[in-house]
Protein backbone atom coordinates (compact mmCIF):
# COMPACT_ATOMS: atom_id res chain seq x y z
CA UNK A 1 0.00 0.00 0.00
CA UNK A 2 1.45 3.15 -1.38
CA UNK A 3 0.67 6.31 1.45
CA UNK A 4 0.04 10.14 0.22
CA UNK A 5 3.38 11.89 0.11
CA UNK A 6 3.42 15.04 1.84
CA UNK A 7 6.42 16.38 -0.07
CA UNK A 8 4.83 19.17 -2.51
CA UNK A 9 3.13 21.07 0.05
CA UNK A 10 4.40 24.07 1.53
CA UNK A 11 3.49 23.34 5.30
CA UNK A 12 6.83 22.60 6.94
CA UNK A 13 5.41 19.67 9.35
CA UNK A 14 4.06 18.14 6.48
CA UNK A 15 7.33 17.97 4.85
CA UNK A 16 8.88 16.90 7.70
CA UNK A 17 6.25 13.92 7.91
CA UNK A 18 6.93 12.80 4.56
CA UNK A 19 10.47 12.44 6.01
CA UNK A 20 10.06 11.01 9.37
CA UNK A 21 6.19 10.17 9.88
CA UNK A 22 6.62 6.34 9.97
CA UNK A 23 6.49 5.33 13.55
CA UNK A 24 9.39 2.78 12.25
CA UNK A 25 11.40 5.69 10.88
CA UNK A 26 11.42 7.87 14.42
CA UNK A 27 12.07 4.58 16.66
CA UNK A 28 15.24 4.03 14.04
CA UNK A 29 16.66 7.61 14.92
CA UNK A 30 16.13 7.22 18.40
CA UNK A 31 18.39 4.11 18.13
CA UNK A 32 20.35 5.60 16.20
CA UNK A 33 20.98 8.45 18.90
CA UNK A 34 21.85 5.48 20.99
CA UNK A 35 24.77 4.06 19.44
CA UNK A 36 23.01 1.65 17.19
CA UNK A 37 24.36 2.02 13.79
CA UNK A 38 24.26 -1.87 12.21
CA UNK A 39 21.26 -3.18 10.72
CA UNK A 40 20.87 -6.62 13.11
CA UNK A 41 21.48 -4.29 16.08
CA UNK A 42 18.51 -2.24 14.40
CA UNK A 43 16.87 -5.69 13.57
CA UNK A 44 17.34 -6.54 17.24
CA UNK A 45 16.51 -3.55 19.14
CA UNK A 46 13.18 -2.94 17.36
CA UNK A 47 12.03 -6.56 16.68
CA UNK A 48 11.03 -5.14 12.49
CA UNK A 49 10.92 -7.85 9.74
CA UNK A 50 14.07 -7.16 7.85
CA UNK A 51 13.00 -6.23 4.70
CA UNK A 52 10.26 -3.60 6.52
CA UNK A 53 13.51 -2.49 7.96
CA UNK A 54 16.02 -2.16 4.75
CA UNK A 55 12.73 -0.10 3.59
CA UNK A 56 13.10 2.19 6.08
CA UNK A 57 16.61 2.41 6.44
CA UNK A 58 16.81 3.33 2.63
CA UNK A 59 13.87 6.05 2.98
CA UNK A 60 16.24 7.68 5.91
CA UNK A 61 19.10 7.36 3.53
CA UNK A 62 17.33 8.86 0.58
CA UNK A 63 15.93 11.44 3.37
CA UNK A 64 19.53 13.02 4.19
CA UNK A 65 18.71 11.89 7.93
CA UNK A 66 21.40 9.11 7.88
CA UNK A 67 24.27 8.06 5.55
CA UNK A 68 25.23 4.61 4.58
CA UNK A 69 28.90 3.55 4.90
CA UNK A 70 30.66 -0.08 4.09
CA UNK A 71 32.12 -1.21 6.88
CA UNK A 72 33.05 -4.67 5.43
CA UNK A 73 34.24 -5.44 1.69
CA UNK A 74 33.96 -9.45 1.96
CA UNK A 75 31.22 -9.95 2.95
CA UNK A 76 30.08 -6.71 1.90
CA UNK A 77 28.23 -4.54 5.51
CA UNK A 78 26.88 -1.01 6.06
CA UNK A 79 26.39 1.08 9.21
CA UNK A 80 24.09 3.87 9.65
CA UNK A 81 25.12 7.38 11.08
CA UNK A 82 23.10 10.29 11.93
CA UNK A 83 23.79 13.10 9.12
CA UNK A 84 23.83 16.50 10.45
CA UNK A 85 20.27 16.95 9.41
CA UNK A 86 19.20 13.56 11.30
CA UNK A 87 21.34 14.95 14.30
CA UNK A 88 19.16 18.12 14.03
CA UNK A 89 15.95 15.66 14.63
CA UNK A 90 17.00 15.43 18.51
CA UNK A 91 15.05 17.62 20.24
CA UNK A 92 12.23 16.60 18.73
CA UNK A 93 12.42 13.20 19.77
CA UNK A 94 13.96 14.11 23.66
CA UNK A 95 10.25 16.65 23.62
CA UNK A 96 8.18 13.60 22.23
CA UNK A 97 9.65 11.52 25.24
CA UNK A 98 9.00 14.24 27.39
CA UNK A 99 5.45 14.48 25.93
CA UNK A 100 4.73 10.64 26.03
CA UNK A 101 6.15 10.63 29.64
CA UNK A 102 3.90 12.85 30.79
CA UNK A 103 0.77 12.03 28.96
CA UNK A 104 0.88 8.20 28.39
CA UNK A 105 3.20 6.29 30.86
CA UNK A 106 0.65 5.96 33.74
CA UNK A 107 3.52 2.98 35.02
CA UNK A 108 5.92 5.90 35.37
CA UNK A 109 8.57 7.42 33.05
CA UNK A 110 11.00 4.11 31.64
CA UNK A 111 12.90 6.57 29.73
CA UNK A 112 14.45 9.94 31.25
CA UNK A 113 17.03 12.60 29.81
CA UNK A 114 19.58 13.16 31.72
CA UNK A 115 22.83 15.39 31.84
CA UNK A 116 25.80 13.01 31.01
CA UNK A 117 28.14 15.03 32.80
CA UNK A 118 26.33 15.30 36.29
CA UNK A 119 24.03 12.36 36.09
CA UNK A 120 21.19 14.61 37.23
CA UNK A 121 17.53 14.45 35.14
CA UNK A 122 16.60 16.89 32.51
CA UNK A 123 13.43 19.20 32.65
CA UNK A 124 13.22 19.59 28.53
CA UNK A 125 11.32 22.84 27.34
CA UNK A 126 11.28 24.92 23.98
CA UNK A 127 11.80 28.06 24.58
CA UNK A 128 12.06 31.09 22.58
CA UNK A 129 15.82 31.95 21.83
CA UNK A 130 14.85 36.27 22.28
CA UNK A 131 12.56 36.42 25.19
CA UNK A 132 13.32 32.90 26.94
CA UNK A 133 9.65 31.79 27.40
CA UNK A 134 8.38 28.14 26.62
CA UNK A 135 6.55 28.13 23.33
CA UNK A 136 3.82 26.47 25.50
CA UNK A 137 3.09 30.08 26.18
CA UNK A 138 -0.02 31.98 25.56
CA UNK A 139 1.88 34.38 23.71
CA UNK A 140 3.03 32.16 20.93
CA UNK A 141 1.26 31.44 17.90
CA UNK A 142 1.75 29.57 13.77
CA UNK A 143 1.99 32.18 11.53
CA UNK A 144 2.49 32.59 7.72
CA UNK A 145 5.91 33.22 6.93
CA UNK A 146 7.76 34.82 4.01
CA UNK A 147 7.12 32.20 0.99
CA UNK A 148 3.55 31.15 2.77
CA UNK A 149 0.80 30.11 -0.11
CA UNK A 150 -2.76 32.14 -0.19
CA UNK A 151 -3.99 28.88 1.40
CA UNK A 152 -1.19 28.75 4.20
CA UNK A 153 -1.62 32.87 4.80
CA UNK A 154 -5.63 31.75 5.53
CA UNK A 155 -4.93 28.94 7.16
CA UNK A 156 -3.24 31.17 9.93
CA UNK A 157 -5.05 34.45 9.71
CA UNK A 158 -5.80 35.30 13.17
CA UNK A 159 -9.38 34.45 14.13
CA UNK A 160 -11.64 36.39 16.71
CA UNK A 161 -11.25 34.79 19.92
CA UNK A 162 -14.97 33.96 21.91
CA UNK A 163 -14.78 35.55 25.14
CA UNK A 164 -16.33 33.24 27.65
CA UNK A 165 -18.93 33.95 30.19
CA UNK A 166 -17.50 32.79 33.49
């Protein structure tokens, strides 16, 4: 079954989907951020059927998020590393831990963040780089940008908010 590729539009989450939408693809780069670079530790880790996996391996590969490198002539063996642009994919997965911790792990949290150097656990936020507040804020809204479409630009016109009796 072939699935809609979100490549052509302009919205940049749905480009980023087309990249990394696959629930396979994002559990790949998070083993990937943890060491795994061989496709039977991949095979391993994530219990995939192989050829699901050389799929999605290839689609990462053809994605810029990793880059395939022979490790072995005879017989011939590739590793997987994180390309700069897959290293850039990060924060979203340590915020969709963060996320999933809080909203969906009512066993409590099997996976933390942590700072390697002092051992102690990581509170992740996104902030805003020029006035430090979390993004979760009030304040902060989607907005058309510079090369926004007619559709994008009314997409995110600002609507009237309902004020609410209380």
């Amino acid at each position: 079954m072939r699935r809609t590729s979100f490549r052509s539009m302009t919205c940049p989450i749905a480009r980023g989907l087309d990249r990394v939408g696959e629930w396979w693809s994002i559990l790949i780069l998070r083993d990937a951020f943890n060491g795994l670079t061989r496709f039977d530790q991949f095979e391993d880790s994530l219990g995939i059927a192989p050829n699901m996996l050389a799929r999605r391996l290839k689609a990462l590969v053809a994605a810029g998020l990793l880059e395939k490198r022979r490790y072995s002539i005879h017989p011939p063996r590739f590793e997987y590393a994180l390309t700069e642009r897959g290293r850039d994919f990060r924060p979203v997965l340590v915020m969709l831990q963060t996320w999933g911790n809080t909203h969906f792990a009512p066993e409590g949290r099997s996976v933390i963040t942590i700072d390697s150097r002092t051992g102690r656990e990581a509170r992740p936020v996104v902030i805003d780089a020029e006035s430090g507040l979390p993004i979760t804020d009030a304040a902060f809204r989607s907005a058309p940008g510079p090369a926004a479409s007619e559709r994008t630009r009314r997409r995110y016109a600002p609507r009237a908010v309902k004020e609410t009796a209380i």
